[in-house]
Structure formats: C-alpha cells, structure tokens
Protein backbone atom coordinates (compact mmCIF):
# COMPACT_ATOMS: atom_id res chain seq x y z
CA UNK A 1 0.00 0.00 0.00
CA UNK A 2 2.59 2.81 0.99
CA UNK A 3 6.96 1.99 0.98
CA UNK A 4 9.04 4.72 1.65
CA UNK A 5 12.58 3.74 1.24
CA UNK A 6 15.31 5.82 2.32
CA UNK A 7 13.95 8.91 2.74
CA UNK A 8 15.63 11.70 3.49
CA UNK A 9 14.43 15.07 3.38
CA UNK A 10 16.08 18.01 3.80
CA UNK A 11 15.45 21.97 4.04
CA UNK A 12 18.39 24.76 4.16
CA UNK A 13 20.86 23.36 6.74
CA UNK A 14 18.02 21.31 8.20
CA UNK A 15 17.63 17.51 8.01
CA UNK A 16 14.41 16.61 8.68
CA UNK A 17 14.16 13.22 7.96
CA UNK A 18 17.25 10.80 7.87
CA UNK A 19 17.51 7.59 5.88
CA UNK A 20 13.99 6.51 6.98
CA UNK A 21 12.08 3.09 5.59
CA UNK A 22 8.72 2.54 6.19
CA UNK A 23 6.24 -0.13 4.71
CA UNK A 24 2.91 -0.77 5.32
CA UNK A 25 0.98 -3.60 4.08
CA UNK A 26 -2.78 -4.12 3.10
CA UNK A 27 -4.84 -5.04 6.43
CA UNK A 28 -2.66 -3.24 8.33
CA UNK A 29 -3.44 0.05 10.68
CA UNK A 30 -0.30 2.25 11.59
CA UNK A 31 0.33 4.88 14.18
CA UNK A 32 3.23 7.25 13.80
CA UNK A 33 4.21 7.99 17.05
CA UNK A 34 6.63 11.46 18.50
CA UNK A 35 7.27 14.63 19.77
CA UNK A 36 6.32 17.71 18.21
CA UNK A 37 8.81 18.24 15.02
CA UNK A 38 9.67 15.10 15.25
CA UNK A 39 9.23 14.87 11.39
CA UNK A 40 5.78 12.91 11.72
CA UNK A 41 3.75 15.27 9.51
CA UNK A 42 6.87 15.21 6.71
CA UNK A 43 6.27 11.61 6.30
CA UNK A 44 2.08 12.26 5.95
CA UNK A 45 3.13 14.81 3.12
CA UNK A 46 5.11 12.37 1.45
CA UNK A 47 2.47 9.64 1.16
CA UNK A 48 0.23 12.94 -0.21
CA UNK A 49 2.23 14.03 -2.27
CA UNK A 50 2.41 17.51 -1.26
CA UNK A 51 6.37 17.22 -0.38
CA UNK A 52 8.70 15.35 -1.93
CA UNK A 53 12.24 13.68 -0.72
CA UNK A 54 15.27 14.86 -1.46
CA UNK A 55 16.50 11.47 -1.69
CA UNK A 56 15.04 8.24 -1.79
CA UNK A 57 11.56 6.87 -2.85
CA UNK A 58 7.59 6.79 -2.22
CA UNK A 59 5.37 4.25 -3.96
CA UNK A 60 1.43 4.54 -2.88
CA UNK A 61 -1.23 2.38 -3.88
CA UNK A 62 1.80 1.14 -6.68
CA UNK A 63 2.16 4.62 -7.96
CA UNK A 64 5.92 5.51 -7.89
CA UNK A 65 5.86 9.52 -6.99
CA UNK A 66 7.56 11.17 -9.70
CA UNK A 67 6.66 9.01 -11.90
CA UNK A 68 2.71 9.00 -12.14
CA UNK A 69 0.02 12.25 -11.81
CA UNK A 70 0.15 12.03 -8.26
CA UNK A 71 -3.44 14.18 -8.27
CA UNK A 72 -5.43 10.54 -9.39
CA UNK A 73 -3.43 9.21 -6.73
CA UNK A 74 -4.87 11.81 -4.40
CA UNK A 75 -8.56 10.63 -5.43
CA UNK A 76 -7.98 7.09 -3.23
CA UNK A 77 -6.69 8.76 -0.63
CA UNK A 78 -8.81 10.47 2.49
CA UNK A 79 -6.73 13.04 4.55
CA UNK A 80 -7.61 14.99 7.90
CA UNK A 81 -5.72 17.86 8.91
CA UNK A 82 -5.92 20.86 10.73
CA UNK A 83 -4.76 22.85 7.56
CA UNK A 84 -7.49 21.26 5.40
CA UNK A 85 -10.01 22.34 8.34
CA UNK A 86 -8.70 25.83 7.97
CA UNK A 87 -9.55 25.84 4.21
CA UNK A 88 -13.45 25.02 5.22
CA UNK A 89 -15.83 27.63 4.81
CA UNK A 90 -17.39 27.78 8.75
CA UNK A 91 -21.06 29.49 7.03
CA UNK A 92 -21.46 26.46 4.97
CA UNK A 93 -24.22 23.45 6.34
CA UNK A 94 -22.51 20.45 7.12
CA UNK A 95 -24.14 18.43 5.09
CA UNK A 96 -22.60 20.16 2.59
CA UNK A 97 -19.26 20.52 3.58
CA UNK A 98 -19.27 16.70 4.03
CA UNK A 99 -20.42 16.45 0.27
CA UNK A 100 -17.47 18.41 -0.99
CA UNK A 101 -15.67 15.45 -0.20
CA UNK A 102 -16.94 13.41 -2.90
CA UNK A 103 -15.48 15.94 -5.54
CA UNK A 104 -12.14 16.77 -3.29
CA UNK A 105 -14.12 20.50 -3.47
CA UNK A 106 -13.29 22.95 -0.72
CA UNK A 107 -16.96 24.20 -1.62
CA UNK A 108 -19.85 23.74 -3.86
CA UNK A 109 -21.04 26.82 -6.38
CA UNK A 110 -23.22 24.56 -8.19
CA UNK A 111 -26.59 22.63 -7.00
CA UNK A 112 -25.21 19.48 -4.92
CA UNK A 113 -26.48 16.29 -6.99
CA UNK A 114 -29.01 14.35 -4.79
CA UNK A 115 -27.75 11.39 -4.79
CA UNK A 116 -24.35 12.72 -3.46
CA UNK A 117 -26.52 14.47 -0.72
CA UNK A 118 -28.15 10.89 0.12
CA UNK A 119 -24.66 9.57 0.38
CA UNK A 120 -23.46 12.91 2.76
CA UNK A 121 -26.23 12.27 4.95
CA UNK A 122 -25.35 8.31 5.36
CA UNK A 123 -21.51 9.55 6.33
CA UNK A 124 -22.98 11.57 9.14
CA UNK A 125 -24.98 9.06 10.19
CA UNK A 126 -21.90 6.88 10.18
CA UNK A 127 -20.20 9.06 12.91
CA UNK A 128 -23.06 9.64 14.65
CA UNK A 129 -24.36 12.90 13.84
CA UNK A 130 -26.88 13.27 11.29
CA UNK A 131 -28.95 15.86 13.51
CA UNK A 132 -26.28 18.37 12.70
CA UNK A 133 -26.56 18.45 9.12
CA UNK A 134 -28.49 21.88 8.61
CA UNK A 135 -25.94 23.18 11.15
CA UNK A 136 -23.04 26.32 10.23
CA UNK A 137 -19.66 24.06 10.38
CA UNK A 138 -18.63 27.33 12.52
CA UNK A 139 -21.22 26.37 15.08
CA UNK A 140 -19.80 22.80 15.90
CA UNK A 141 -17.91 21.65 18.81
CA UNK A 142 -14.47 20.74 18.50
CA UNK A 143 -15.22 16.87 18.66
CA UNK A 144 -18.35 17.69 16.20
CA UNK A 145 -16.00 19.11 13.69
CA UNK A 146 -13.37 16.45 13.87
CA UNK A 147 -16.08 13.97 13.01
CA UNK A 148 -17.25 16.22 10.40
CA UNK A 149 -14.29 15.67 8.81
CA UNK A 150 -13.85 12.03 9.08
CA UNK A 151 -17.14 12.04 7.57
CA UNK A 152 -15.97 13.87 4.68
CA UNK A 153 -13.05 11.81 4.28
CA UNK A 154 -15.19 8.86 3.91
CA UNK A 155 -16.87 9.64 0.81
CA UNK A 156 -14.60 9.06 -1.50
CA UNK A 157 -14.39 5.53 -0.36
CA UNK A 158 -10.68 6.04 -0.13
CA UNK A 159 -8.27 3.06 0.00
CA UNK A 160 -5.98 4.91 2.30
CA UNK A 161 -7.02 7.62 5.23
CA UNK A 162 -4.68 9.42 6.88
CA UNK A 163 -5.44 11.48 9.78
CA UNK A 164 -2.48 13.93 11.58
CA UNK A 165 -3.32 14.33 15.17
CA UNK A 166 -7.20 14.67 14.16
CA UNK A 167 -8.04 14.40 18.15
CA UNK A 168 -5.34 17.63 19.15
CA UNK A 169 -7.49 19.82 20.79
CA UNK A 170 -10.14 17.69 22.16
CA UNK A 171 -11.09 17.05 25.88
CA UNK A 172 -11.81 13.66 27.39
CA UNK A 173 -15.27 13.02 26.54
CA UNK A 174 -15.04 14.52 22.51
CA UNK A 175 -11.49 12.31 22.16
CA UNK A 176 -12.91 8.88 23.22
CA UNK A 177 -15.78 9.90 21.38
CA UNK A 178 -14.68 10.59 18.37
CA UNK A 179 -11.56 7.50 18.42
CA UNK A 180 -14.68 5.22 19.00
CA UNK A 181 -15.63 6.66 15.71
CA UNK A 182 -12.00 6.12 14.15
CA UNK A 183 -12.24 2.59 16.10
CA UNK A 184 -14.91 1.64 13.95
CA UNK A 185 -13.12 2.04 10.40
CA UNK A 186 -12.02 -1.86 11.19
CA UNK A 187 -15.07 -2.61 9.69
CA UNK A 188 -14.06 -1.20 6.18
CA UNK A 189 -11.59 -2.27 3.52
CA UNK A 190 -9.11 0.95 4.60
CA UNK A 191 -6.11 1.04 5.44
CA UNK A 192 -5.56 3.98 8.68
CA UNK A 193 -2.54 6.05 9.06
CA UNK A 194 -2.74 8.19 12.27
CA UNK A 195 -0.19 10.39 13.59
CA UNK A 196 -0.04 11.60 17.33
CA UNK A 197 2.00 12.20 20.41
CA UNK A 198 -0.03 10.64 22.76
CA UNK A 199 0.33 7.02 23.23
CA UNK A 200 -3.38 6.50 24.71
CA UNK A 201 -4.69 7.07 21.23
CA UNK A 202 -3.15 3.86 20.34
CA UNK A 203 -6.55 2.25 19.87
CA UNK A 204 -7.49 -1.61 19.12
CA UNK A 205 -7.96 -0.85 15.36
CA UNK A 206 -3.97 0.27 15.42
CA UNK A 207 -2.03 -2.94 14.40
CA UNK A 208 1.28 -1.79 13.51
CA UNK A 209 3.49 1.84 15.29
CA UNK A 210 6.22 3.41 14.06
CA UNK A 211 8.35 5.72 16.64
CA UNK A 212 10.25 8.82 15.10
CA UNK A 213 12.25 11.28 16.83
CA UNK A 214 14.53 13.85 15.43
CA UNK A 215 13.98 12.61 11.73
CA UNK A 216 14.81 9.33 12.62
CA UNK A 217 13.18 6.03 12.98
CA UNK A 218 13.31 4.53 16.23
CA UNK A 219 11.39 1.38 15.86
CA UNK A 220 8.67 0.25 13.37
CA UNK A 221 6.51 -2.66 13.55
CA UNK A 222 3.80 -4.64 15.36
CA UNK A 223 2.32 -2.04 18.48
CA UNK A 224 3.56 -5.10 21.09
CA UNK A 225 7.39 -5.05 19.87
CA UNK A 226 7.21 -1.39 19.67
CA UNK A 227 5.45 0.14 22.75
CA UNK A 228 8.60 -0.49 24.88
CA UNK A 229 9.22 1.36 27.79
CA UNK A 230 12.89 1.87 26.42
CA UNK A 231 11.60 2.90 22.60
CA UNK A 232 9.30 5.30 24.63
CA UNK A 233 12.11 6.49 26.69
CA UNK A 234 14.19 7.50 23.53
CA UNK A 235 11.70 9.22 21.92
CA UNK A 236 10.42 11.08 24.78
CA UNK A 237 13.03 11.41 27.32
CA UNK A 238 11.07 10.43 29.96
CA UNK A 239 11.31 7.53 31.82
CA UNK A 240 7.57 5.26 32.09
CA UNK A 241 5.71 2.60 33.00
CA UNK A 242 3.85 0.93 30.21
CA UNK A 243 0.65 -1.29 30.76
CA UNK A 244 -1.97 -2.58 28.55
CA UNK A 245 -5.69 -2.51 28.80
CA UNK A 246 -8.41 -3.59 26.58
CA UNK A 247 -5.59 -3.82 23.78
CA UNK A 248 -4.78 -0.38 24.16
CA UNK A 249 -1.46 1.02 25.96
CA UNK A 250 -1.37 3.24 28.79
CA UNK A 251 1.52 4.85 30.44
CA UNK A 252 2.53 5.98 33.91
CA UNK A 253 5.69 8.69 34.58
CA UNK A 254 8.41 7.67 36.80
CA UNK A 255 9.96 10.28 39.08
C-alpha cells in the first residue's frame, strides 16, 4: 500500500528526515508515534504528495511519486488535517461541507447532486451525527468538527485515510468519542494512518506503530514489539511505565 525507502528530506541546513524506511501492508493500521517536530507530519506529506524527498523513494497504492500524476493518486486517498479544516468555509451546512468530499471541493457553487446528498447524509450518520446536518460548520464543537471531517473523508471511499493528530485539541469526553468513531473504520476495507504524540490514542484498530524522533526512525513494527518502555524512553526522554488494557497502551511517569 505505501513503501518509503530511504527517505531523506532536507530543508536549508536542516535535516528533517534521515535515511527513513517505512512499509505498510494491506490489512494493516499504523500509528506514527513522536514529539512535536519530530518529522511525523513530513512523512504524511510524502504519502500525499504535497512534499517530496530529497533522496530516496515513495510508492502509494503502486504509484511511484515522480513518476505518475500524483493528483489521481490523491482521489484514493482520504486526509484529515488541521490545515485542510482551515480551508473550510465555517457558514457552509454540514451536510454540505461533508459532500465536498466526494469531488475533493473545498466548496460547492453549483446545486449538490441528490444522490451525493443521500450519500453525505449516510456519512454523518456513520459518525453519529446526522442531527447536525443543517448546522453552520462554525457552530460545531471541536469533537463535532473532527467527526465532520472524518465524515468527509469517507466519501470518496478512499483506500488509504490518513489522519495527523485529528483528536489535538479535544477534551476527554469529545477524544474517546470521536476515536470510538475512528475505532470503527475496522469494519471497512481501509487502510488507517494516524499520527499523534499521545500514546493513549493507540486504539485496538492500530495494528502496527512506528516511533520517530529527530527525523529518525526509532522502531517500526507490530504495536507489542514497539510500545517499549525503552523505545518510549528515547523518543520522549522520559522515563515510564507501560501497561496494557483492553488492547490499548497506557503509560505511567516515573519520578
């Protein structure tokens, strides 16, 4: 599904990414776990398209970037961000910013087709929130809009999502809320790509983490070889404890 092979990336005098490999297989669900700058959101770009390595390759969906229009690769792929929020008109309904997503519109200036409405209203529905379809975007919660635009995401039946940190910003009750939501994506043929910080996002539907810190990969590969107190450790500098509970991974701090 996605192979980057020795990627590096760099900017100016800055090298953001350093000789990193990365392969993820159909079936599987992948967490990119760091710190803040850690390079995370580089690698998201790269499987977009949207940056490009200064050395080294990316093959999606077997498309070889650089080699193929990397726009019709775009089409199979879903992709939540705070930036693509931003580009959201907060006047328009819901129902149809959800509907843009069929198109890969920002917004519509044409009469929505029905049958794309039918489908918008089935994707809210989906997350749990059909009631707010008539609703301003701008009127939403912060957990509302985050499911919003998982919703959105959805309707283009993508082969691929990827989400970067798409519960930042949310308290308690709107995060396990809304990862119930993400939780539920099992149930499709997609393969999830989720990028964070926090290691109690690490949900069931999460099969597979990759650790990054300072453009480097620390450890990739199934969540139970990974979460290590000791990977943690390096990429946090902080010493934990690391239990697991209903498949999920939870962490205490060590004085």
């Amino acid at each position: 599904m996605i192979h980057l092979s020795n990627i590096h990336f760099i900017r100016g005098e800055r090298h953001i990414l350093n000789d990193v490999s990365l392969h993820i297989a159909q079936g599987e669900h992948w967490v990119l776990l760091g710190r803040n700058g850690s390079g995370k959101t580089t690698l998201l770009e790269m499987m977009n398209g949207y940056e490009f390595p200064s050395r080294g390759t990316v093959d999606v969906l077997g498309n070889r970037y650089g080699q193929c229009d990397v726009r019709e690769v775009r089409k199979k792929i879903g992709y939540i961000s705070q930036s693509l929020f931003e580009k959201m008109n907060l006047n328009d309904p819901v129902l149809e910013v959800v509907a843009t997503g069929e198109y890969a519109f920002l917004r519509f200036y044409q009469e929505i087709p029905q049958e794309v409405k039918d489908r918008a209203l089935v994707m809210l529905e989906r997350v749990r929130i059909p009631h707010l379809a008539d609703q301003p975007l701008g009127s939403l919660s912060q957990g509302e809009r985050k499911k919003v635009m998982l919703a959105r995401s959805l309707m283009m039946k993508p082969s691929i999502l990827i989400m970067d940190e798409p519960a930042a910003g949310l308290d308690l009750y709107e995060r396990e809320r809304f990862l119930r939501d993400v939780n539920d994506l099992s149930k499709q043929n997609i393969t999830v790509v989720y990028v964070t910080h926090h290691i109690e996002e690490i949900i069931p539907l999460f099969t597979h983490v990759a650790i990054i810190e300072q453009g480097e990969l620390i450890a990739a590969g199934r969540k139970e070889d990974v979460l290590t107190p000791t990977n943690i450790q390096k990429a946090f500098d902080v010493q934990i404890a690391l239990e697991w509970y209903q498949d999920r991974p939870w962490i205490k701090v060590i004085d």
